[in-house]
PDB file of N, CA and C in Angstrom:
ATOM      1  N   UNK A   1       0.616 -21.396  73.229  1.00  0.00           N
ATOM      2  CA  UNK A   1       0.163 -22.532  72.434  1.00  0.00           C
ATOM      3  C   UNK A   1       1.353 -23.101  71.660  1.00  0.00           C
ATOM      4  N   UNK A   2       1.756 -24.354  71.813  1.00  0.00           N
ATOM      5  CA  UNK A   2       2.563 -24.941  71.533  1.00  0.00           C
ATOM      6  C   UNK A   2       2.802 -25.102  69.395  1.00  0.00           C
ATOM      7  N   UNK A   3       1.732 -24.668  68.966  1.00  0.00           N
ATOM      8  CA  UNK A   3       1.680 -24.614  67.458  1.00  0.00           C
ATOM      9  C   UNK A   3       1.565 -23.657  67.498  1.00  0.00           C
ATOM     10  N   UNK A   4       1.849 -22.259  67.740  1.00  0.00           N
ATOM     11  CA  UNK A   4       1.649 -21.046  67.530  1.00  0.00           C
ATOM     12  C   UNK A   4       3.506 -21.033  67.256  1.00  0.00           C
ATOM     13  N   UNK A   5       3.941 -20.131  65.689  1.00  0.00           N
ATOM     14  CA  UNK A   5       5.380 -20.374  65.719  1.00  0.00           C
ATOM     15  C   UNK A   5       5.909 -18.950  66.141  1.00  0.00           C
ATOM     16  N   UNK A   6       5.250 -18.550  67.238  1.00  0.00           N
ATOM     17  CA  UNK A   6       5.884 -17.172  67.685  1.00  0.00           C
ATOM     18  C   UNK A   6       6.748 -17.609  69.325  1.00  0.00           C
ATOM     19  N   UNK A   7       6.028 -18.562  69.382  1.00  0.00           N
ATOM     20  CA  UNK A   7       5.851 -19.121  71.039  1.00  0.00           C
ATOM     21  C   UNK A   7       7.086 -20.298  71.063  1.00  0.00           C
ATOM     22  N   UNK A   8       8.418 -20.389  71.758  1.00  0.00           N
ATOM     23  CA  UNK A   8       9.015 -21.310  72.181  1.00  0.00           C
ATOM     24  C   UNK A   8       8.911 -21.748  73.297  1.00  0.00           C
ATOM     25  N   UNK A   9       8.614 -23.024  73.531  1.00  0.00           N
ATOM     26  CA  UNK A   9       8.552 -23.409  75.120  1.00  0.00           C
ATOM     27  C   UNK A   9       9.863 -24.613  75.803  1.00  0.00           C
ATOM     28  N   UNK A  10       9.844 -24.006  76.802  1.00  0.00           N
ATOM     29  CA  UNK A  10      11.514 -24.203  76.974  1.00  0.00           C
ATOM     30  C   UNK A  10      11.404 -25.078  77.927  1.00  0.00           C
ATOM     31  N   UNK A  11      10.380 -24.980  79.012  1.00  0.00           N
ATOM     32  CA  UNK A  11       9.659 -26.215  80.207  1.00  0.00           C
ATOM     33  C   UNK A  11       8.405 -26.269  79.950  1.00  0.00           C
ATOM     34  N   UNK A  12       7.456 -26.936  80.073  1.00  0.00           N
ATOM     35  CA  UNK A  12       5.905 -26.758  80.239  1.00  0.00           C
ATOM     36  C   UNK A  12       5.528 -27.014  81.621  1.00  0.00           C
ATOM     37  N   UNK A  13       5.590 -26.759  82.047  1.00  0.00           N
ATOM     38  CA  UNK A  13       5.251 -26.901  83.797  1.00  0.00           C
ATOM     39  C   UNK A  13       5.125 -28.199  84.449  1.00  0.00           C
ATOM     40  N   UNK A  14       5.846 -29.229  83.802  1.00  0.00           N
ATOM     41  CA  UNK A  14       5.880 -30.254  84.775  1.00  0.00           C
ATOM     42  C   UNK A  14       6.753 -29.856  86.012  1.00  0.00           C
ATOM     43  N   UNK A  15       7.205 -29.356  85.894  1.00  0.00           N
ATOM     44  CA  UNK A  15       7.411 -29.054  87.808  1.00  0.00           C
ATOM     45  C   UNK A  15       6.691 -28.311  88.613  1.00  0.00           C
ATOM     46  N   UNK A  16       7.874 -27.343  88.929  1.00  0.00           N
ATOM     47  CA  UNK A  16       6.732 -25.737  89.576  1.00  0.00           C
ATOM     48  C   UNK A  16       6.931 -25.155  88.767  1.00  0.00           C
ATOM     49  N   UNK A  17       6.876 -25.490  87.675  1.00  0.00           N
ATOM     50  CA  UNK A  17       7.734 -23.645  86.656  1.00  0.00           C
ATOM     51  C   UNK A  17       7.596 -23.744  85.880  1.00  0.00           C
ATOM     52  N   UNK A  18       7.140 -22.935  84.767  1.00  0.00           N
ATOM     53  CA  UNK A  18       7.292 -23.335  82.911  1.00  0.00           C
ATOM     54  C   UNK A  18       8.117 -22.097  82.581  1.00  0.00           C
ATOM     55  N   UNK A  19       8.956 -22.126  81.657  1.00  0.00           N
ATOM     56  CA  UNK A  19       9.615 -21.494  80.722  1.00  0.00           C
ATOM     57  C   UNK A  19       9.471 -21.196  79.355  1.00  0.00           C
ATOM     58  N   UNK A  20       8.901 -19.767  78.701  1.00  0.00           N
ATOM     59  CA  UNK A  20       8.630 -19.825  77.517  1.00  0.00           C
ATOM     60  C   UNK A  20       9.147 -18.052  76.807  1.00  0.00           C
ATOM     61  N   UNK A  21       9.259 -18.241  75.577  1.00  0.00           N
ATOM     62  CA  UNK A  21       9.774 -16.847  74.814  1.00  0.00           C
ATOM     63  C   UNK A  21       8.435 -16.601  73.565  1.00  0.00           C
ATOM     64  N   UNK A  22       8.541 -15.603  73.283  1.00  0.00           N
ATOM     65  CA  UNK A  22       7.525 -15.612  72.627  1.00  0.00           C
ATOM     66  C   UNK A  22       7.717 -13.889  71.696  1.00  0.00           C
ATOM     67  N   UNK A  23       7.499 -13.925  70.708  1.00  0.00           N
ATOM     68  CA  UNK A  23       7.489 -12.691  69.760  1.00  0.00           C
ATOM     69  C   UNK A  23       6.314 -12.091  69.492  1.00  0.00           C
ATOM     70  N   UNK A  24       5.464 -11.472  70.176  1.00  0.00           N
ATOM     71  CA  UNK A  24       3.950 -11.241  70.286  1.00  0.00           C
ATOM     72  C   UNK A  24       3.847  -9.604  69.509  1.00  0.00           C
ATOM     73  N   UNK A  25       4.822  -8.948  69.757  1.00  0.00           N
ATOM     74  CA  UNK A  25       4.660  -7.356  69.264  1.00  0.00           C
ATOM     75  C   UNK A  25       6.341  -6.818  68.863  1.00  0.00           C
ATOM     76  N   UNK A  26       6.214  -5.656  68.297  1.00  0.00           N
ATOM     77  CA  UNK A  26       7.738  -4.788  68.611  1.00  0.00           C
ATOM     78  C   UNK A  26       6.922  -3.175  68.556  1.00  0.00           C
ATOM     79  N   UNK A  27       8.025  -2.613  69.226  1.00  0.00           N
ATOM     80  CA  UNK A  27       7.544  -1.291  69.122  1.00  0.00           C
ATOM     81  C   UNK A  27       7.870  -0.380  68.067  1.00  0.00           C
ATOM     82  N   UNK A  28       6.802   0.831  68.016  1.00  0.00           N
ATOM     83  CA  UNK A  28       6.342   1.449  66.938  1.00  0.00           C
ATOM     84  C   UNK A  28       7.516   2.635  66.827  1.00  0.00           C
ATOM     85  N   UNK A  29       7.802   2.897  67.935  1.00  0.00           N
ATOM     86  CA  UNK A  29       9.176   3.878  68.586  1.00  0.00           C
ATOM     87  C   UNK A  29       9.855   4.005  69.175  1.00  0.00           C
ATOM     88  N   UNK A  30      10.835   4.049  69.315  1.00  0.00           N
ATOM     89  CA  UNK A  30      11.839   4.229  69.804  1.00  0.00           C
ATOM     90  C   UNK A  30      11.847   4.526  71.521  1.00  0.00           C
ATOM     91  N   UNK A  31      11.719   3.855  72.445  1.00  0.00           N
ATOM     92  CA  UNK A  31      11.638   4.387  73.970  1.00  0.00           C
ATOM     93  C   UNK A  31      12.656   3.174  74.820  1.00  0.00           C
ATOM     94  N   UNK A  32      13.027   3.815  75.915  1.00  0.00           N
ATOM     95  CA  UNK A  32      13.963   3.529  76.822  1.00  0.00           C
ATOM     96  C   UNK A  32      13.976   3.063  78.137  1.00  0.00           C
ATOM     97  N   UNK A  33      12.323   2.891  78.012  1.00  0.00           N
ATOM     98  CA  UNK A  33      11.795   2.235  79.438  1.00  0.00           C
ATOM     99  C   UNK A  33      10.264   1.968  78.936  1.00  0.00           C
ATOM    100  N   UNK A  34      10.332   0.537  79.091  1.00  0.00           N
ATOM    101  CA  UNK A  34       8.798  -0.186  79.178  1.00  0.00           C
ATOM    102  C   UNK A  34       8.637  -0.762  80.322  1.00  0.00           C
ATOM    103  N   UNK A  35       7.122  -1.019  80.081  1.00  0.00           N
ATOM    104  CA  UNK A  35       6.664  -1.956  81.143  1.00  0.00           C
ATOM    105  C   UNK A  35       5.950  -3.068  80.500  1.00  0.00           C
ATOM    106  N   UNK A  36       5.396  -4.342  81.424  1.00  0.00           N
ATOM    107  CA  UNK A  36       5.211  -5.141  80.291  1.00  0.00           C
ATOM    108  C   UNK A  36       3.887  -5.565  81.460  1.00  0.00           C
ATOM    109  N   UNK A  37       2.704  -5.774  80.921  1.00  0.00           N
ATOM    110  CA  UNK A  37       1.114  -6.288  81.625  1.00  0.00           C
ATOM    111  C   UNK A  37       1.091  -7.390  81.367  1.00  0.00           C
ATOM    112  N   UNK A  38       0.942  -8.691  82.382  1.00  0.00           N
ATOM    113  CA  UNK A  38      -0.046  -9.879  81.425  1.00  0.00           C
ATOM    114  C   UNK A  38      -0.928 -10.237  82.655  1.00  0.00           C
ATOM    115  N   UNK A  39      -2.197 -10.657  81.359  1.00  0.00           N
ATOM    116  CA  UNK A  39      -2.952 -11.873  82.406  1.00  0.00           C
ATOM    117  C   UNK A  39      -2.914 -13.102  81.832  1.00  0.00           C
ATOM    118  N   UNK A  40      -2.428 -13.783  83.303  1.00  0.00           N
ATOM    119  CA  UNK A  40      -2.642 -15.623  82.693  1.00  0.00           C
ATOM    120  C   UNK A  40      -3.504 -15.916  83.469  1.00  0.00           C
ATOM    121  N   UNK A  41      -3.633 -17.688  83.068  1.00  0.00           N
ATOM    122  CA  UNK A  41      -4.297 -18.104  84.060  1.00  0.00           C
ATOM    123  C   UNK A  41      -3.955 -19.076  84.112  1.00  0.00           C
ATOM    124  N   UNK A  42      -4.175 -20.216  85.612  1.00  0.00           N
ATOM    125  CA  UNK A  42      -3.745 -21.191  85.963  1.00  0.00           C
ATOM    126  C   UNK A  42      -4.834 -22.426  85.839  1.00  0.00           C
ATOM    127  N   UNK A  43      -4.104 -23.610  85.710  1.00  0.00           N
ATOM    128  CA  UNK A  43      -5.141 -24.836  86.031  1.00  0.00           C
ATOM    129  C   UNK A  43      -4.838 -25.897  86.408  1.00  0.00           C
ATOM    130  N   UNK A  44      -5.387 -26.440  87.482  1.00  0.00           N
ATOM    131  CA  UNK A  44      -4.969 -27.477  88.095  1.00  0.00           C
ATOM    132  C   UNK A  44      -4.733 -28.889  87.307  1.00  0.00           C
ATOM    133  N   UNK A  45      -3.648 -29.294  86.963  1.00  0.00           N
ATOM    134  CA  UNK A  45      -2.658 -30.018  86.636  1.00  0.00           C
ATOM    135  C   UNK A  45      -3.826 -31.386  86.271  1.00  0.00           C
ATOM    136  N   UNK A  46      -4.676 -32.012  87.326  1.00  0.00           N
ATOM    137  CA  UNK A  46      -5.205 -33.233  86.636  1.00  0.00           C
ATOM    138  C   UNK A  46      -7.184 -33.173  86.636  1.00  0.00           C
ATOM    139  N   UNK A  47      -7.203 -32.136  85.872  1.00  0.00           N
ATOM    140  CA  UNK A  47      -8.646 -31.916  85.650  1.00  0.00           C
ATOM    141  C   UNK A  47      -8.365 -32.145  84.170  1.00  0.00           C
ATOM    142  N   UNK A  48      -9.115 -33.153  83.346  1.00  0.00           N
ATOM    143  CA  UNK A  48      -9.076 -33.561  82.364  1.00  0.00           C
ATOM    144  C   UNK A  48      -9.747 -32.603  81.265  1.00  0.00           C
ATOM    145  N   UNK A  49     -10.729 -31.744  82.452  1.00  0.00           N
ATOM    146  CA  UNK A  49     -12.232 -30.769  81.679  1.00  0.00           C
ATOM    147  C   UNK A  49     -11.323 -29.142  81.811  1.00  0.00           C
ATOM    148  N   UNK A  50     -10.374 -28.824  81.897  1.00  0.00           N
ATOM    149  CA  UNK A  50      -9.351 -27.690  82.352  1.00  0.00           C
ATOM    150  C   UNK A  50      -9.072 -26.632  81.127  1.00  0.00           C
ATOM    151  N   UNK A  51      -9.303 -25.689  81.077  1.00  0.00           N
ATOM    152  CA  UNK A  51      -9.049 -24.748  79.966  1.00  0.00           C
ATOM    153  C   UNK A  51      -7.257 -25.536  79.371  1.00  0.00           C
ATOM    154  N   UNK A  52      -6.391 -25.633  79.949  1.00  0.00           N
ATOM    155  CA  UNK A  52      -5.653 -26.274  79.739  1.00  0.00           C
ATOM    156  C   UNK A  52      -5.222 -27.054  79.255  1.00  0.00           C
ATOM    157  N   UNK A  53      -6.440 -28.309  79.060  1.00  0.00           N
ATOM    158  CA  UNK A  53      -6.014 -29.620  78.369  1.00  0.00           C
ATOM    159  C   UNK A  53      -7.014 -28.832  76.540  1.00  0.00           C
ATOM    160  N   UNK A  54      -7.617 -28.012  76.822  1.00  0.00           N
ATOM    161  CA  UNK A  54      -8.172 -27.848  75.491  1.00  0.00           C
ATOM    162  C   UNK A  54      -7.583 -27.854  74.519  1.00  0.00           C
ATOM    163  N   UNK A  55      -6.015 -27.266  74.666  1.00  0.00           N
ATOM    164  CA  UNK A  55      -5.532 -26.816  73.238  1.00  0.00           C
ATOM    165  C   UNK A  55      -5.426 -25.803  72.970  1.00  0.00           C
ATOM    166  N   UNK A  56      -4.719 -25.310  71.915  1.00  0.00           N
ATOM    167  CA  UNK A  56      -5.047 -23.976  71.423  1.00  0.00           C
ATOM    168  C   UNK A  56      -5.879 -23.669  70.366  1.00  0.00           C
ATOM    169  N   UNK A  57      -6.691 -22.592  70.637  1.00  0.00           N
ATOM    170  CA  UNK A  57      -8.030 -21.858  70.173  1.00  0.00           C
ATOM    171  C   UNK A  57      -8.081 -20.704  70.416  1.00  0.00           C
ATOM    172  N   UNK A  58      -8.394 -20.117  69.411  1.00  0.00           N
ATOM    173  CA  UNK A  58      -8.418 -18.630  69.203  1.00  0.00           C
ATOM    174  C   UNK A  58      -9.225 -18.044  70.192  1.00  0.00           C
ATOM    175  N   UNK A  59      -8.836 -16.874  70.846  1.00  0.00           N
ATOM    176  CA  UNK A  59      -9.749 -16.204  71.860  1.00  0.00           C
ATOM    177  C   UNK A  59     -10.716 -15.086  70.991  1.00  0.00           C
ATOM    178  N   UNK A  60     -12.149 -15.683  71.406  1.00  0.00           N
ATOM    179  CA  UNK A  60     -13.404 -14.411  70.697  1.00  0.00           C
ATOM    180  C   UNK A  60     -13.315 -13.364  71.714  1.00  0.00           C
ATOM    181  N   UNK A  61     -13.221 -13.366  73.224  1.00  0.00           N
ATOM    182  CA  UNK A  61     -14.111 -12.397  74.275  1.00  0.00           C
ATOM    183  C   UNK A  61     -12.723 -12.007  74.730  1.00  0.00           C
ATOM    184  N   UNK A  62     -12.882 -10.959  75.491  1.00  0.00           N
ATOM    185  CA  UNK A  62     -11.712 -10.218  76.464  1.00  0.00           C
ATOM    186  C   UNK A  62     -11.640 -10.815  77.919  1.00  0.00           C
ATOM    187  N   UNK A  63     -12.626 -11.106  78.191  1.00  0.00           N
ATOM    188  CA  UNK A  63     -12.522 -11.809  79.275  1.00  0.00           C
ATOM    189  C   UNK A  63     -12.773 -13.009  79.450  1.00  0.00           C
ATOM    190  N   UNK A  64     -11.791 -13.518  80.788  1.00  0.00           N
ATOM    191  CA  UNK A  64     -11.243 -14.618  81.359  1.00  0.00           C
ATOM    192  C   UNK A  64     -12.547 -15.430  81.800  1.00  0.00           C
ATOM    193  N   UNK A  65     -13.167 -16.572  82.023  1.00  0.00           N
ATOM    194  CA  UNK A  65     -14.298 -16.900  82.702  1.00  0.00           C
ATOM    195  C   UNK A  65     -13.788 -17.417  84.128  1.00  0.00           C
ATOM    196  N   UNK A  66     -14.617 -17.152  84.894  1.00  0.00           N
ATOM    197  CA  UNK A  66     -14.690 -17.128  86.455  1.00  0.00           C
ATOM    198  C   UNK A  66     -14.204 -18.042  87.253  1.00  0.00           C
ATOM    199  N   UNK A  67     -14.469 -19.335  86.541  1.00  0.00           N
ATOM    200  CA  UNK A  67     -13.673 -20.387  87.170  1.00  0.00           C
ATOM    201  C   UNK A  67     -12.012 -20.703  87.030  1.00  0.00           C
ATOM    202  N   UNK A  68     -11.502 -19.737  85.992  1.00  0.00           N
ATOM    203  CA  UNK A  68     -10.016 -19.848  85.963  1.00  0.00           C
ATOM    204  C   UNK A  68      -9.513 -19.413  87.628  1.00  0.00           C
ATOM    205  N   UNK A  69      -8.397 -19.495  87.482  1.00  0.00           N
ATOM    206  CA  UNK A  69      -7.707 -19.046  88.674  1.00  0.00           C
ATOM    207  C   UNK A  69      -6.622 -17.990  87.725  1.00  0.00           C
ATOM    208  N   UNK A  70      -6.539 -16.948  87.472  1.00  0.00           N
ATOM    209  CA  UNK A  70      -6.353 -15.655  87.145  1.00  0.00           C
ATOM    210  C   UNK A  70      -5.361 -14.739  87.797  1.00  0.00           C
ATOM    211  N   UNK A  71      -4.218 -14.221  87.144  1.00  0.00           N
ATOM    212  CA  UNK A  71      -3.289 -13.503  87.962  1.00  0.00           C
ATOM    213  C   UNK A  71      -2.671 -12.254  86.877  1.00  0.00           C
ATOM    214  N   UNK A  72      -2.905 -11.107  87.234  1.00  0.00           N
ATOM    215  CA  UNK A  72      -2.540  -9.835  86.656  1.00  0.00           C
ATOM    216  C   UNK A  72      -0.856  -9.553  87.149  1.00  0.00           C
ATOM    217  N   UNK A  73       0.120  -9.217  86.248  1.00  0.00           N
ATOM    218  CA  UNK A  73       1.121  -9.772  86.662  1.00  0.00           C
ATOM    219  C   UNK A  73       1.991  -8.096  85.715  1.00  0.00           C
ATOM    220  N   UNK A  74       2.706  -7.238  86.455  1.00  0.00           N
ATOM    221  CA  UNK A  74       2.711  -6.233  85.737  1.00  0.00           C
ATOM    222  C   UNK A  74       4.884  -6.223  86.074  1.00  0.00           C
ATOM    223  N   UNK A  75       5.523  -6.242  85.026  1.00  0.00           N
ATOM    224  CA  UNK A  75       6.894  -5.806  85.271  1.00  0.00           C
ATOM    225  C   UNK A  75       7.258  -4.733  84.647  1.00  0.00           C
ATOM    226  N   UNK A  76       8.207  -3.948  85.279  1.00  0.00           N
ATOM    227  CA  UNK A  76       8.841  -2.590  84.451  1.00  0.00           C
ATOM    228  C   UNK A  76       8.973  -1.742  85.991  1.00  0.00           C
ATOM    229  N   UNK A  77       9.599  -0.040  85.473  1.00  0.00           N
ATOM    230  CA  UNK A  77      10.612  -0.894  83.936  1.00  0.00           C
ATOM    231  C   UNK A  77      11.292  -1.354  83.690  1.00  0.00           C
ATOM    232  N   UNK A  78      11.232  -2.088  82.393  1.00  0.00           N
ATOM    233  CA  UNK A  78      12.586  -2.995  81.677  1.00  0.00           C
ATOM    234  C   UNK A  78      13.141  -1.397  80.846  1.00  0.00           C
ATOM    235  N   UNK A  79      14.814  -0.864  81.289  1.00  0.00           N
ATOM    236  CA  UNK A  79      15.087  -0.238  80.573  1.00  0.00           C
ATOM    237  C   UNK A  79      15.696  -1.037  78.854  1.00  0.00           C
ATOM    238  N   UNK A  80      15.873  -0.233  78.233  1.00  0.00           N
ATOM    239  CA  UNK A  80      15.999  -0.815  76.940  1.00  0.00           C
ATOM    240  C   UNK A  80      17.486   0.204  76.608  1.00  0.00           C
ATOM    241  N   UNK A  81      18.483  -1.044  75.740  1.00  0.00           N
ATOM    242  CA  UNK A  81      19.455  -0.183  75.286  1.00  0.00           C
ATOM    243  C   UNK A  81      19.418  -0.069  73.550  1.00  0.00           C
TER     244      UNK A  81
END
């Protein structure tokens, strides 16, 4: 979310690609290999009605609703120095 001041966005996906950084957590201890989970989700570019064009809004539920297009996306490890 573009007003969220944790979140820098560096492209927004007008191409094929968005680019973004973001400060969401740090760790509690000290370790030398993470891994990192996300789920996003996608939306087609000119649906006016698109989770996408909403904005940002706080999430109540854990889950995604059905009509997103949804991708579990897991990297690691990232060693750490």
């Amino acid at each position: 979310c573009r007003r969220d001041s944790k979140v820098t966005i560096y492209g927004n996906g007008d191409k094929y690609f968005a680019q973004f950084a973001f400060r969401v957590f740090k760790f509690l201890r000290t370790h030398n290999r993470v891994f990192l989970r996300c789920h996003i989700f996608f939306c087609v570019g000119n649906d006016k009605n698109s989770r996408c064009r909403q904005g940002c809004r706080n999430r109540k539920k854990r889950s995604l609703s059905s009509d997103y297009h949804t991708q579990v996306i897991t990297l690691g490890p990232i060693i750490l120095k």
